[in-house]
Each structure stands twice: as structure tokens, then as C-alpha cells.
C-alpha atoms as a PDB file:
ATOM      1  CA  UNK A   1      90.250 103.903 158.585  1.00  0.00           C
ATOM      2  CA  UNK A   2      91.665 106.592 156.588  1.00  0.00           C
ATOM      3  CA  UNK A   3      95.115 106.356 157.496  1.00  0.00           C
ATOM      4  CA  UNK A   4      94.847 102.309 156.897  1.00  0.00           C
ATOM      5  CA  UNK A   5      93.435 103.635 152.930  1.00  0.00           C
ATOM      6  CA  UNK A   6      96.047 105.897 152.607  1.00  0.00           C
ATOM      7  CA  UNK A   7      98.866 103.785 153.960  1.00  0.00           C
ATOM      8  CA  UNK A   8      97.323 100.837 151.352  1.00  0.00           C
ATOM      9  CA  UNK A   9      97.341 103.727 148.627  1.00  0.00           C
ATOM     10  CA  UNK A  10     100.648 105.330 149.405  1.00  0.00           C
ATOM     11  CA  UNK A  11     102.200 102.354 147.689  1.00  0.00           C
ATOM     12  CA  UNK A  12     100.482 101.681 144.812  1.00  0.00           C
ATOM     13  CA  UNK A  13     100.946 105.683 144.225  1.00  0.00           C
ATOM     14  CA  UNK A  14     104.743 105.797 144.540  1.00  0.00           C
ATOM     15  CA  UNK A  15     105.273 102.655 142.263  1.00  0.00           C
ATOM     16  CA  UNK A  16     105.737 103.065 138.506  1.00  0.00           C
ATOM     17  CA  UNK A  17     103.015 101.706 136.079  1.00  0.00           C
ATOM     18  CA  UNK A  18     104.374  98.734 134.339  1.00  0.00           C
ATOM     19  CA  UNK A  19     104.929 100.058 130.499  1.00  0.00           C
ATOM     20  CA  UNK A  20     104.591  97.338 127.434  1.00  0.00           C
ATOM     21  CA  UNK A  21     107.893  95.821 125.672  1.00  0.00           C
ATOM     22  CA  UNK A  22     108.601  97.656 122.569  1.00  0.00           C
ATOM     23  CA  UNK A  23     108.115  95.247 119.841  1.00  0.00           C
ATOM     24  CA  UNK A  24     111.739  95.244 117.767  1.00  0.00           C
ATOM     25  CA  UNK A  25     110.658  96.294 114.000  1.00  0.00           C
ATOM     26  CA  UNK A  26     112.078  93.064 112.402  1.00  0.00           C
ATOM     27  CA  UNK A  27     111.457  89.553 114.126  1.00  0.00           C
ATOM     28  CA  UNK A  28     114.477  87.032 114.335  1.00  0.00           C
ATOM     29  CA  UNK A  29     112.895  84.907 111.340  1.00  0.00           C
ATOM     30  CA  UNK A  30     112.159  87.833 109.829  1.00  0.00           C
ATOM     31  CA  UNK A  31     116.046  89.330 110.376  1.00  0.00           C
ATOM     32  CA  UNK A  32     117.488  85.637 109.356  1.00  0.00           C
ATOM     33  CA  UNK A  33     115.727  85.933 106.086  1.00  0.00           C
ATOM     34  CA  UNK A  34     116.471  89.509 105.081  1.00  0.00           C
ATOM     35  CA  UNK A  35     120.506  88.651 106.259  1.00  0.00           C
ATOM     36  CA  UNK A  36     119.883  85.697 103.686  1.00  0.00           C
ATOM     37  CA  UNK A  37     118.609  87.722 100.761  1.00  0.00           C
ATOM     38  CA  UNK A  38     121.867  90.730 101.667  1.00  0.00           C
ATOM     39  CA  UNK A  39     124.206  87.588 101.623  1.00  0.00           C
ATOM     40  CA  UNK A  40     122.798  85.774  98.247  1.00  0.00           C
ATOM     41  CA  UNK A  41     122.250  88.766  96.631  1.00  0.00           C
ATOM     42  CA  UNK A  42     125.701  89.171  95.391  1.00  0.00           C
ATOM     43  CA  UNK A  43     125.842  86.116  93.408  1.00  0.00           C
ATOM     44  CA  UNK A  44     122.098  86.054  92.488  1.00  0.00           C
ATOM     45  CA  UNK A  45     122.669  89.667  91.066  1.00  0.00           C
ATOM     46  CA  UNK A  46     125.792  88.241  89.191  1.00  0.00           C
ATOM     47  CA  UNK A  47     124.061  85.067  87.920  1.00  0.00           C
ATOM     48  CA  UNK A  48     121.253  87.139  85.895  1.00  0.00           C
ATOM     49  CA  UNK A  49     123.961  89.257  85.062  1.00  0.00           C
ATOM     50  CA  UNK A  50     125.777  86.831  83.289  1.00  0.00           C
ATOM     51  CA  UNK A  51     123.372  84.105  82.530  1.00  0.00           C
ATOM     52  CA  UNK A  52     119.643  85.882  81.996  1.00  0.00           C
ATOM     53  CA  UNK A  53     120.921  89.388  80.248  1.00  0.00           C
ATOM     54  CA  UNK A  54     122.679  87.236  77.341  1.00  0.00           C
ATOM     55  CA  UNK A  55     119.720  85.014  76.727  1.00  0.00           C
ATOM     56  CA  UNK A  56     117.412  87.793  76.658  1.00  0.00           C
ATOM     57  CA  UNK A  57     119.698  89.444  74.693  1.00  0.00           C
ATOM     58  CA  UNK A  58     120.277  86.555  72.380  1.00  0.00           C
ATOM     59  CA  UNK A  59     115.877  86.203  72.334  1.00  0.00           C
ATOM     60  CA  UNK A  60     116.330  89.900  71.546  1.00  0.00           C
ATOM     61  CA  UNK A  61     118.320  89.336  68.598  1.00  0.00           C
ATOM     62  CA  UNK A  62     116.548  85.833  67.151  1.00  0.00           C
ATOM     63  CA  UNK A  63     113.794  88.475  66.093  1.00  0.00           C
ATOM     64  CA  UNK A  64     116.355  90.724  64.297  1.00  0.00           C
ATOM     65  CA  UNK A  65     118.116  90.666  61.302  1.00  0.00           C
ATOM     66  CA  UNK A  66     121.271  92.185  62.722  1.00  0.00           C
ATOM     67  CA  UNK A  67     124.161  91.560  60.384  1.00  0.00           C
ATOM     68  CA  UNK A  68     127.193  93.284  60.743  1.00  0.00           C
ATOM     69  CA  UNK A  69     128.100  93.383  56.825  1.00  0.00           C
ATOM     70  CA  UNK A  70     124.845  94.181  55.527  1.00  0.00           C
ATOM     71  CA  UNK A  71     124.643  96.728  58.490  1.00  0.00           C
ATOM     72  CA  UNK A  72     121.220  95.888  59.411  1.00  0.00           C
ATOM     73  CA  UNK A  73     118.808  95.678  62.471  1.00  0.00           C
ATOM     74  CA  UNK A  74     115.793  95.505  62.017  1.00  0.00           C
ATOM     75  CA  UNK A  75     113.208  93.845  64.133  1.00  0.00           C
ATOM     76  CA  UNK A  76     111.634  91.477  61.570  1.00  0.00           C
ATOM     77  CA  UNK A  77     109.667  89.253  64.141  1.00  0.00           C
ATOM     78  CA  UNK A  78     109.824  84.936  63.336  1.00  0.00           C
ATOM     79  CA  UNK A  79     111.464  85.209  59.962  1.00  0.00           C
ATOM     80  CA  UNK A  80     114.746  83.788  61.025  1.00  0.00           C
ATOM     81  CA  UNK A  81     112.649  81.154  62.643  1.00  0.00           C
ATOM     82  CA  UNK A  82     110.345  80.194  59.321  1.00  0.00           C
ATOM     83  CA  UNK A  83     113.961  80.384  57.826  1.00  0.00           C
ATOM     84  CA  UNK A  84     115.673  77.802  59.432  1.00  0.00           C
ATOM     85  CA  UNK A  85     112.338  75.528  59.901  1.00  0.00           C
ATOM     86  CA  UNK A  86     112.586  75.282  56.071  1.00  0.00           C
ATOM     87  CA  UNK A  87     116.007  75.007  56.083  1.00  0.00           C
ATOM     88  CA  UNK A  88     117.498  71.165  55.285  1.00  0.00           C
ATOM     89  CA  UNK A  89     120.872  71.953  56.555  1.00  0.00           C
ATOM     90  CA  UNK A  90     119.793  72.930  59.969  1.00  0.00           C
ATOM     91  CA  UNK A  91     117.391  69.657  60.413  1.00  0.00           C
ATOM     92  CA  UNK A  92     120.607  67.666  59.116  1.00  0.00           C
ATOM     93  CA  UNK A  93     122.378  69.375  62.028  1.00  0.00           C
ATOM     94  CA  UNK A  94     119.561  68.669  64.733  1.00  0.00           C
ATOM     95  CA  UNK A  95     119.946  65.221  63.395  1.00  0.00           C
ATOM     96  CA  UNK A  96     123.425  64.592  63.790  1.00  0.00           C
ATOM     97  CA  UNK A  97     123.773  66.194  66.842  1.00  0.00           C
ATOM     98  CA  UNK A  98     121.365  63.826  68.139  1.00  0.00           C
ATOM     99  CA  UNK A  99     123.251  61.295  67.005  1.00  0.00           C
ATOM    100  CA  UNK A 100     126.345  62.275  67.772  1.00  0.00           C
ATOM    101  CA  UNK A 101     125.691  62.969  71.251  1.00  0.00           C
ATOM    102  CA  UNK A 102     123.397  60.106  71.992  1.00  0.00           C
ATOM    103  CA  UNK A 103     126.178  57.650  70.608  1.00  0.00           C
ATOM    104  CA  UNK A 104     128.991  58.970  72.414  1.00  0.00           C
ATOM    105  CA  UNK A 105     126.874  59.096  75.322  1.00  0.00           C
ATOM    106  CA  UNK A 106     125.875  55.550  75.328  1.00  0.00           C
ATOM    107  CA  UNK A 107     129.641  54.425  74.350  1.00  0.00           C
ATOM    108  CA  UNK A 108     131.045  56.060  76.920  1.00  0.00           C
ATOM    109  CA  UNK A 109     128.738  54.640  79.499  1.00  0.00           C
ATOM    110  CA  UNK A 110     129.585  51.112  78.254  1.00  0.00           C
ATOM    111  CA  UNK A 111     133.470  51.839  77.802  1.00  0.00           C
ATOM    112  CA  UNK A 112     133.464  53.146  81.264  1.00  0.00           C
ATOM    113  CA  UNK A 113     132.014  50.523  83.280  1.00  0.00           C
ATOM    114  CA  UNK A 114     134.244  48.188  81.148  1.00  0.00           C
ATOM    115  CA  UNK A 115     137.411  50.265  81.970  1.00  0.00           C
ATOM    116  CA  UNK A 116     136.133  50.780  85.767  1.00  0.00           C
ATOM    117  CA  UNK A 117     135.775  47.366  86.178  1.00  0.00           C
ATOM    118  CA  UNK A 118     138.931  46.737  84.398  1.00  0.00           C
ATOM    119  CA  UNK A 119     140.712  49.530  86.736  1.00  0.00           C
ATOM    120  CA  UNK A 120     138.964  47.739  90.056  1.00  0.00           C
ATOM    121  CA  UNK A 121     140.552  44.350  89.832  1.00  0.00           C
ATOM    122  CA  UNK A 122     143.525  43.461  91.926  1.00  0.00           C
ATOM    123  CA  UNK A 123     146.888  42.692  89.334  1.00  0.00           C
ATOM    124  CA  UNK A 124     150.058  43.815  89.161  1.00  0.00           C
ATOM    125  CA  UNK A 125     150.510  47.686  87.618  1.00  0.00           C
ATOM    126  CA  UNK A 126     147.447  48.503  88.789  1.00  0.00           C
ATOM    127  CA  UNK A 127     148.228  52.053  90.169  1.00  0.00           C
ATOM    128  CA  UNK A 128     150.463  52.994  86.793  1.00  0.00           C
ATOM    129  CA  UNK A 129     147.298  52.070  84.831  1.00  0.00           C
ATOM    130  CA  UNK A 130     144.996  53.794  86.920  1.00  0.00           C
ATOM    131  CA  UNK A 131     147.538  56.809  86.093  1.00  0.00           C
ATOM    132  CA  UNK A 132     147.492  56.973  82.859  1.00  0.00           C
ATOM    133  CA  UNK A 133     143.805  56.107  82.328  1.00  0.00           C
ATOM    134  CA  UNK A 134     143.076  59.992  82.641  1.00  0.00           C
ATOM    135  CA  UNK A 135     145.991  60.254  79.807  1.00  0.00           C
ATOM    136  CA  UNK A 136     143.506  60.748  76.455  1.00  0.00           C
ATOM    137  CA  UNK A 137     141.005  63.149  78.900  1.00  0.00           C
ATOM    138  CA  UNK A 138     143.606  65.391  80.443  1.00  0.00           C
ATOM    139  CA  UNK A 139     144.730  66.150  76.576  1.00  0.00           C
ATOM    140  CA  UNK A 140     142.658  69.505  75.199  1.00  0.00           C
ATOM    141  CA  UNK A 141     139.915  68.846  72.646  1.00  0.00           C
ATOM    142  CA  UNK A 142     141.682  70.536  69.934  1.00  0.00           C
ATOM    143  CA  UNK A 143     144.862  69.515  70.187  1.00  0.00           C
ATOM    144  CA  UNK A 144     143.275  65.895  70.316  1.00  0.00           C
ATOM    145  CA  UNK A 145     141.166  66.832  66.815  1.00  0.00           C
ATOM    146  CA  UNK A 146     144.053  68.118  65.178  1.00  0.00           C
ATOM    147  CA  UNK A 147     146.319  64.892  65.741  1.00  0.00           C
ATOM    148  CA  UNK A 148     143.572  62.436  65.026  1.00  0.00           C
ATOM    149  CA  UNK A 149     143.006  64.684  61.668  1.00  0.00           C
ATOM    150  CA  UNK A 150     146.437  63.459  60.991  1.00  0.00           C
ATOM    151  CA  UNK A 151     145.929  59.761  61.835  1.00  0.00           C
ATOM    152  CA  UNK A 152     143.056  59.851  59.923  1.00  0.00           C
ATOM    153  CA  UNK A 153     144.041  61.389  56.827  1.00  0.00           C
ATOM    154  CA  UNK A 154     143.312  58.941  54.002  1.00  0.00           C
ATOM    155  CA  UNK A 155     147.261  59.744  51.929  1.00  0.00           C
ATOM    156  CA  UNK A 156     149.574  59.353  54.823  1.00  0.00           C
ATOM    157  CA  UNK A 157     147.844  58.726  57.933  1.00  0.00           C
ATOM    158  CA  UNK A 158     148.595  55.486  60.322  1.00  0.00           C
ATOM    159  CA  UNK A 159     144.713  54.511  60.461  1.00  0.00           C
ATOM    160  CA  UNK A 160     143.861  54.339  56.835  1.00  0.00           C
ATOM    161  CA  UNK A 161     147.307  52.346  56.413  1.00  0.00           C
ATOM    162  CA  UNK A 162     146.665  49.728  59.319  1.00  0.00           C
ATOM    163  CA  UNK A 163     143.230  48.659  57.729  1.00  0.00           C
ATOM    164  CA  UNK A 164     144.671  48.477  54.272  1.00  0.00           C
ATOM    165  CA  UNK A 165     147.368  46.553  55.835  1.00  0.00           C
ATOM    166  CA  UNK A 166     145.252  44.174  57.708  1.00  0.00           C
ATOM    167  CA  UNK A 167     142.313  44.393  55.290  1.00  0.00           C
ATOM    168  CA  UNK A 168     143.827  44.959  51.785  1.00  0.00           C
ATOM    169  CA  UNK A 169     141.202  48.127  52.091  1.00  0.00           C
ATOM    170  CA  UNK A 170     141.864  51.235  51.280  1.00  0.00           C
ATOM    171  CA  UNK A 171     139.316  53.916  53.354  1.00  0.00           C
ATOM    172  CA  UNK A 172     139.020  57.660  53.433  1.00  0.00           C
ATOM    173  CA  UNK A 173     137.165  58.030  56.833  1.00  0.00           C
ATOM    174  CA  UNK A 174     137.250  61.935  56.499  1.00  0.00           C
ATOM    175  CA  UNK A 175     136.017  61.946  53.151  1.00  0.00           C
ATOM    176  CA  UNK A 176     133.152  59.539  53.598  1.00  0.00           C
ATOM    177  CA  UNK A 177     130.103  61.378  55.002  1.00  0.00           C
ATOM    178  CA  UNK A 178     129.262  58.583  57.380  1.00  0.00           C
ATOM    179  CA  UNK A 179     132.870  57.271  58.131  1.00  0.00           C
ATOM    180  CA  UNK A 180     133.077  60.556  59.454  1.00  0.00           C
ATOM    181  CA  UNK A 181     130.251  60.873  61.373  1.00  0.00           C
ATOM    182  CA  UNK A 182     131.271  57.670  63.154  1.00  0.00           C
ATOM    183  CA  UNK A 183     135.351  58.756  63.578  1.00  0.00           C
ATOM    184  CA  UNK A 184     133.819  62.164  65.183  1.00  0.00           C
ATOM    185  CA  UNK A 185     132.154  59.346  67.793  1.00  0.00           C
ATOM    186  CA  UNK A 186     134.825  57.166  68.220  1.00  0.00           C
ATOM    187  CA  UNK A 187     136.988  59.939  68.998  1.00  0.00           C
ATOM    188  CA  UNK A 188     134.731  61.377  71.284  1.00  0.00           C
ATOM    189  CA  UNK A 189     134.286  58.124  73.175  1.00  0.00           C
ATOM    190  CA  UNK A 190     138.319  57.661  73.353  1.00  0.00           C
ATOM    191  CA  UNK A 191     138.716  61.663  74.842  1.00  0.00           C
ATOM    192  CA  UNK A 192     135.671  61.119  77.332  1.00  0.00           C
ATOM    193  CA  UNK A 193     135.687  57.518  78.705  1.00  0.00           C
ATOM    194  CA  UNK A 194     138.686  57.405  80.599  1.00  0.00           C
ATOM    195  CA  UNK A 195     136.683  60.451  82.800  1.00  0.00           C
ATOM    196  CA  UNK A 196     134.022  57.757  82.722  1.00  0.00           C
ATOM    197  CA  UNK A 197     135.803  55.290  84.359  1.00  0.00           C
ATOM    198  CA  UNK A 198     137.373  57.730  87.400  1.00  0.00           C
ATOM    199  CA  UNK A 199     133.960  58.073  88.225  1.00  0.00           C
ATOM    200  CA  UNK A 200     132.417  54.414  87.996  1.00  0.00           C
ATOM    201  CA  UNK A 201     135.726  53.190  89.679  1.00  0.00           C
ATOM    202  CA  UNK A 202     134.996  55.860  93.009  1.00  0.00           C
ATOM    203  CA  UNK A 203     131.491  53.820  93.085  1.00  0.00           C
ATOM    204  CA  UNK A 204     132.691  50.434  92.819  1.00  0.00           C
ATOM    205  CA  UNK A 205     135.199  51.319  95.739  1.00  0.00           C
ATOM    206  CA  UNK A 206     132.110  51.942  97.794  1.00  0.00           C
ATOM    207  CA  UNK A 207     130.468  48.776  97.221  1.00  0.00           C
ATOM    208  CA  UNK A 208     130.817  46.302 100.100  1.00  0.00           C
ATOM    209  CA  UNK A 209     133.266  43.393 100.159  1.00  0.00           C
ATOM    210  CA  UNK A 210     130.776  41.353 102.155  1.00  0.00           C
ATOM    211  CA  UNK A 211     127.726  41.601  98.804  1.00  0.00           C
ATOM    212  CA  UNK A 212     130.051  39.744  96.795  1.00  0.00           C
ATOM    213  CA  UNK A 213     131.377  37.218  99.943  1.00  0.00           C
ATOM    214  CA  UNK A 214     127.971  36.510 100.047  1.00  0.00           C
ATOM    215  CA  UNK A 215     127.402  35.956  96.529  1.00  0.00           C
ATOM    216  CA  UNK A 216     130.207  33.836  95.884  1.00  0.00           C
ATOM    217  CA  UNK A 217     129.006  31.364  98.926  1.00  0.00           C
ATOM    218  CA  UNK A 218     125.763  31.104  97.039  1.00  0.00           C
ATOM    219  CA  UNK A 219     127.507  30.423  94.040  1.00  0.00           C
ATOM    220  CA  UNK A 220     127.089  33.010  91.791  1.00  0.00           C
ATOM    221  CA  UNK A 221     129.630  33.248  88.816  1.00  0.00           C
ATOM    222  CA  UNK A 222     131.273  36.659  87.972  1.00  0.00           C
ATOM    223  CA  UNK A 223     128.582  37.809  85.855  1.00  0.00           C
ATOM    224  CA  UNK A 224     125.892  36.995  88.099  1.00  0.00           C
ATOM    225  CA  UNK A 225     127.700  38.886  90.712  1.00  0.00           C
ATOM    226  CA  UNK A 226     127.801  41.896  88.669  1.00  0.00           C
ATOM    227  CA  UNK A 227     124.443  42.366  87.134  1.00  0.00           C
ATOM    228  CA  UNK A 228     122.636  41.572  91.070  1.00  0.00           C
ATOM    229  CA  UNK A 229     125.188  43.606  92.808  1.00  0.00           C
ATOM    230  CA  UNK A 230     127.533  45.666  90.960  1.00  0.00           C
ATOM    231  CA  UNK A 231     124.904  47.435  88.326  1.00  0.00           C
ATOM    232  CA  UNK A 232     121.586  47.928  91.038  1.00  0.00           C
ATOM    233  CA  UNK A 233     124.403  49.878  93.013  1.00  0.00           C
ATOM    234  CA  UNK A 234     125.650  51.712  89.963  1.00  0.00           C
ATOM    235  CA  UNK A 235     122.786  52.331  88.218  1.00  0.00           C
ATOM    236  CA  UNK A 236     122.357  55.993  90.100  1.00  0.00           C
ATOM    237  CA  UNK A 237     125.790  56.705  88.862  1.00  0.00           C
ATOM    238  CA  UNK A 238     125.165  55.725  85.728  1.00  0.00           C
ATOM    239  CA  UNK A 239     122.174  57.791  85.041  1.00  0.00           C
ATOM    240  CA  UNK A 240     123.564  60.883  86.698  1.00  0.00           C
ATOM    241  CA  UNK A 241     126.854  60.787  84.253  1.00  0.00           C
ATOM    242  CA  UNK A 242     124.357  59.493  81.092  1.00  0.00           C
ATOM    243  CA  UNK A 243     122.508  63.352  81.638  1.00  0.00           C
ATOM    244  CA  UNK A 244     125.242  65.226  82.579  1.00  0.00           C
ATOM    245  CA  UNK A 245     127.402  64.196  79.476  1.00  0.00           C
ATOM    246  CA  UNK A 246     124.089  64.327  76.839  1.00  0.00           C
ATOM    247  CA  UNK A 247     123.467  67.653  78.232  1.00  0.00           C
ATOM    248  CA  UNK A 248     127.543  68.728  78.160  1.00  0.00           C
ATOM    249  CA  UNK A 249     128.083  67.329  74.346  1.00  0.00           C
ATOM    250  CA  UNK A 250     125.395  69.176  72.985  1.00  0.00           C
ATOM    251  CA  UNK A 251     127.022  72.467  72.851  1.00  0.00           C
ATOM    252  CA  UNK A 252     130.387  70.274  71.847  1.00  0.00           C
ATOM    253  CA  UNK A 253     132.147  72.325  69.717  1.00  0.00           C
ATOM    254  CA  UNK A 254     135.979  72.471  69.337  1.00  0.00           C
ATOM    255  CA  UNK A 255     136.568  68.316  69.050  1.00  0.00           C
ATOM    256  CA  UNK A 256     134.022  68.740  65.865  1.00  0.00           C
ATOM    257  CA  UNK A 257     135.663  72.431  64.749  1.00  0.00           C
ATOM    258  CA  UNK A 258     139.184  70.848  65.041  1.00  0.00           C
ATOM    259  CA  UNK A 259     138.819  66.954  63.237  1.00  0.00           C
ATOM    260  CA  UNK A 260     136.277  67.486  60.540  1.00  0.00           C
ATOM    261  CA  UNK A 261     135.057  71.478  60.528  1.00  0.00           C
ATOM    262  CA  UNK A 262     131.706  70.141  59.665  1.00  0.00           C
ATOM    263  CA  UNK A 263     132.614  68.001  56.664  1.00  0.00           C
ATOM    264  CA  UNK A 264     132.883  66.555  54.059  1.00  0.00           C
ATOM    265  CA  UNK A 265     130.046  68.733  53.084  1.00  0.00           C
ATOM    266  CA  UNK A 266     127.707  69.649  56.134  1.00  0.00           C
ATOM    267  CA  UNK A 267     127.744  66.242  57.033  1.00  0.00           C
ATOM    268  CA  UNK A 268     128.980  66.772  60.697  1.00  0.00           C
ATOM    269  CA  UNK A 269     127.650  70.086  61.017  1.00  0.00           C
ATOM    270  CA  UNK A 270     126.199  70.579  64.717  1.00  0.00           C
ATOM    271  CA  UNK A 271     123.898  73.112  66.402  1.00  0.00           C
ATOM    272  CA  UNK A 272     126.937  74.910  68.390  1.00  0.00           C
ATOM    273  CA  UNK A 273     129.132  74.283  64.907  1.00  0.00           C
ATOM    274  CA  UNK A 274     126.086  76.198  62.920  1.00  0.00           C
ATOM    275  CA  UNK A 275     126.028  79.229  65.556  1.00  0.00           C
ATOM    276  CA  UNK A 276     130.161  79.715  65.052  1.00  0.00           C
ATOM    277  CA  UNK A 277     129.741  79.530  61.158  1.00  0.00           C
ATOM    278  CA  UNK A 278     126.360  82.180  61.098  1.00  0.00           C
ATOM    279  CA  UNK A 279     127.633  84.127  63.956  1.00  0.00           C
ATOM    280  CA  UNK A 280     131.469  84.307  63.820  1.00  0.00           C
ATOM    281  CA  UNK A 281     132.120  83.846  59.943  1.00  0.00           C
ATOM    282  CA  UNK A 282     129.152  85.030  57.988  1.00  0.00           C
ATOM    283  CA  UNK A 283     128.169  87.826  60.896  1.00  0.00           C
ATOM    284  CA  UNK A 284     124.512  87.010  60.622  1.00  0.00           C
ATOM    285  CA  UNK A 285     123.808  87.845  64.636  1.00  0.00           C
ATOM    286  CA  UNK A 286     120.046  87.297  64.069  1.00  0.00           C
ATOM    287  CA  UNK A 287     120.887  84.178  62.230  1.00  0.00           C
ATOM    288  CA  UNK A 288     122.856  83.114  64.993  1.00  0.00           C
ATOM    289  CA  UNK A 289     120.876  83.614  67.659  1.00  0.00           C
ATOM    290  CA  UNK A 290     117.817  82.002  66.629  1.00  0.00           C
ATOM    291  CA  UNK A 291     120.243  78.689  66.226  1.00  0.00           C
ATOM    292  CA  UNK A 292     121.305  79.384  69.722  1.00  0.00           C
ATOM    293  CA  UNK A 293     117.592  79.469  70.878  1.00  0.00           C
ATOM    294  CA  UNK A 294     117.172  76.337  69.005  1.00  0.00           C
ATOM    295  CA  UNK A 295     120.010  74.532  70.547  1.00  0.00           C
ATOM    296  CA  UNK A 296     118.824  76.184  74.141  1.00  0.00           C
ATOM    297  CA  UNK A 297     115.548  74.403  73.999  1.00  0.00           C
ATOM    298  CA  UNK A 298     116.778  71.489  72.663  1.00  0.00           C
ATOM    299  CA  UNK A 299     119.534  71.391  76.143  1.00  0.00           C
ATOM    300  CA  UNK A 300     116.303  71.992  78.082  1.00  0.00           C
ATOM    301  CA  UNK A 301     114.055  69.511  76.460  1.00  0.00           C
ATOM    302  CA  UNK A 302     116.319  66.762  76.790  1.00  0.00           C
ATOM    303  CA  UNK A 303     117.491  68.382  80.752  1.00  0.00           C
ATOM    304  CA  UNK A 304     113.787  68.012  81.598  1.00  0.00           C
ATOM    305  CA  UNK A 305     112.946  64.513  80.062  1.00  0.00           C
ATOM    306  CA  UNK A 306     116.502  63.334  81.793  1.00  0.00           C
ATOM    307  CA  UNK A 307     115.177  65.025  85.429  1.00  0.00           C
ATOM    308  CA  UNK A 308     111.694  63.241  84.978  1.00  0.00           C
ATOM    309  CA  UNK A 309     113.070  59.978  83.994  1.00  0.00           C
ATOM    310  CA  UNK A 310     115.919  59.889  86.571  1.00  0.00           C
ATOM    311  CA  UNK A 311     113.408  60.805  89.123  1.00  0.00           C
ATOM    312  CA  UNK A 312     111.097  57.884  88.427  1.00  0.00           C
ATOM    313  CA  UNK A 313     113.877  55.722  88.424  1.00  0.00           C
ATOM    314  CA  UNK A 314     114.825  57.014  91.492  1.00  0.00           C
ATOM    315  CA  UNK A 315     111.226  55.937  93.201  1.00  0.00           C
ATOM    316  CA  UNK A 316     111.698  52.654  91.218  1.00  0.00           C
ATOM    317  CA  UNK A 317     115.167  51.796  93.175  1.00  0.00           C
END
């Protein structure tokens, strides 16, 4: 009996006790998410770099009265804000660049489609005037102010002389406070819509053939066909090229700089127009700055009423 123990024991004595897996220090989640934070924090660290540090820098200086002639800065709290609040010139500049944007915004849509549509139809020349649509948007901004500032000058330009021709009227549209606002628009509309277009014409090339088969065997005219096939589809387009160019044009700044310079008067002063004249001529950096945190929340106002309403239309479709 005691050899049978000790042969049963002899074996359970010679064989090592079973030790516990180590537990590694980082789990595999755990190791994907800190390899995720190593690889984003490049650009993350870059992005605050050169996106957060200048607008808490430009906060900074709102509440200043940093000038470089007068040699001051001195923290002097909201008085550049109660400044401009009372200030006539800067609501005349909210105002206009409200309008301004909002107009060429809407103009552009409607151009657009018009050109798209245009551009999408089958007739001869089609690809040499799909070419040349991107013509006026391809030019740069400035040099495009500068040579309608020519065509629009009211002693020798070709604008003023057509109308008088065709009119018998003689028109200053750079003098005029509102002929100018609306040239500034028009021009606008002509540099932007052809960019328009590129983009409506890639979404009517993804509509199907068969919608409109189908459409035309019911009997729908052309117009029936577009507004119960051609806009639904579009419609997402539309609204996604309506915010991007609203918020885009309201820091527009050298089309404005290079036709009109913010006359005649302050009449086409905008925000971003305001923030070169306080900041770059007059070298009021506190001045300045509290402009630019005007015009900031007025891009992120408009940003977040765009984002809710595109979203609801988005449930809606």
C-alpha cells in the first residue's frame, strides 16, 4: 500500500505546477487605440497649431488696444466691442455682406443648374463648351476685379457704353452706391457659376436614363421631367454647394479689394474688407481682431443653422 501511494505520488511530485499567463500590460484594443492617438497626433498637434493658437491669439488681442503707431497694448477688456456695436459703418458692413453673399449664393445656384443643364444636353460642340465653361473660374479673383474695373468704368469703359448705346442711358455703376453693390454680385456670380455647373453637371450624369424613359412614356413634358426627377435627385447637391459657397464668400476678399475697394464711400465695405483696412492700413490689431471675431461667429452662426437645416432636410428626403 505504500509503494502503490508513493508510485501515485512520485508523479504528481516530479511534474511542474502549472504557473498563470502573464497578462501583457496593454490589451490589443487598448494597443490599437494608443497606435491611433501616436499616428493622429502629428496632424492634430499641427491643426491647433495653426488653427486654435491664432484664434486664441486673435480673442487675445479683441480685448487689447494694440496699435502699432500709437505703440499701445493694453488690455482694455470689451471696449473694442462697445466700439464697433455703436459703430454704423460696421453694421453697414454686416449688412452688405449678408447681402452680398446671400445673392451671389442664390445666383449662382440658379445660373448653375441652368448652365448644367445647358452643358448636359446632347448638340454639336458640346465638349468645346464644356471646356471653356471653367474659362471665367480658372481666371484669379484679382485679375478678374481689375479688368471688370475697366469695363465698368463710367468714361471709357465697354459696359457703360453698350447701355447708353442700346438705352440712350448714360450709368456710372461704380459710382452709384447700389449699382455697385449689385456689379460686385454680378461679377461674383459670372467668376463662381461656371464651378457651379462642373458640379451639378457630375450629378446629372448620375441620374438614370431609365427615370426619364419612364417619364416620357407617361407623358410628362420637359419641365415636368425635371422638377419630379431631375431637382428631388439634386436637391442634396444643391444644398451642400448653397453652404459651402455662403460659408466660402464670407471671408471674400480680393474680388471686393480689387473692383470697388469698398466704394464709393463704404458702400461695399465687408467684414474681411474692414479687418484689411483696421489691421493692415490703420494698424489697429485690437481693432482688427475684434472684426475678425465678429466675422468668426458670424461663419459659425450661419455653418450651424446650414448643418441643422441640411440635416432636417436630409430626414425629409
Amino acid at each position: 500500500v505504500h509503494d502503490r501511494q508513493a508510485s501515485v505520488h512520485l508523479p504528481m511530485m516530479g511534474a511542474t505546477a502549472p504557473t498563470a499567463q502573464r497578462r501583457p500590460w496593454v490589451r490589443p484594443a487598448q494597443r490599437r487605440y494608443l497606435t491611433f492617438l501616436l499616428l493622429v497626433a502629428p496632424i492634430v498637434f499641427l491643426r491647433l497649431y495653426t488653427a486654435a493658437y491664432p484664434i486664441a491669439q486673435t480673442a487675445y488681442l479683441s480685448l487689447t488696444n494694440s496699435s502699432l503707431l500709437s505703440g499701445t497694448s493694453e488690455v482694455i477688456g470689451l471696449e473694442n466691442y462697445r466700439a464697433l456695436a455703436s459703430d454704423p459703418a460696421l453694421r453697414g458692413a454686416v449688412r452688405f455682406t449678408l447681402l452680398f453673399v446671400l445673392g451671389s449664393t442664390l445666383l449662382q445656384l440658379v445660373i448653375g443648374l441652368m448652365i448644367a443643364l445647358l452643358l448636359n444636353a446632347k448638340f454639336r460642340g458640346r465638349g468645346f463648351a464644356r471646356s471653356i465653361n471653367l474659362i471665367p473660374w480658372a481666371i484669379p479673383p484679382i485679375v478678374a476685379a481689375y479688368a471688370f474695373r475697366w469695363l465698368l468704368d463710367d468714361q471709357f469703359g465697354l459696359i457703360p457704353h453698350w447701355i447708353n448705346v442700346v438705352f440712350a442711358e448714360r450709368v456710372a455703376p461704380l459710382s452709384s452706391p447700389v449699382l455697385a453693390q449689385v456689379s460686385l454680385v454680378l461679377v461674383n456670380v459670372w467668376k463662381n457659376a461656371p464651378f457651379m455647373a462642373v458640379v451639378f453637371l457630375a450629378g446629372l450624369q448620375g441620374v438614370p436614363e431609365d427615370l426619364y424613359e419612364a417619364a416620357k412614356v407617361d407623358g410628362a413634358n420637359g419641365f415636368q421631367r425635371f422638377w419630379a426627377i431631375t431637382f428631388p435627385l439634386l436637391l442634396p447637391l444643391l444644398i451642400a454647394q448653397g453652404m459651402f459657397f455662403v460659408v466660402w464668400q464670407l471671408a471674400a476678399f480680393d474680388l471686393i479689394y480689387g473692383l470697388t475697394n469698398g466704394g464709393p464711400g463704404v458702400a461695399t465695405v465687408t467684414l474681411s474688407l474692414r479687418i484689411f483696412q483696421e489691421g493692415l492700413l490703420f494698424f489697429k490689431y485690437g481693432v482688427a481682431s475684434a472684426v475678425s471675431m465678429v466675422l468668426m461667429a458670424l461663419v459659425a452662426l450661419v455653418g450651424l443653422l446650414g448643418l441643422i437645416w441640411f440635416r432636417r432636410r436630409e430626414v425629409v428626403l
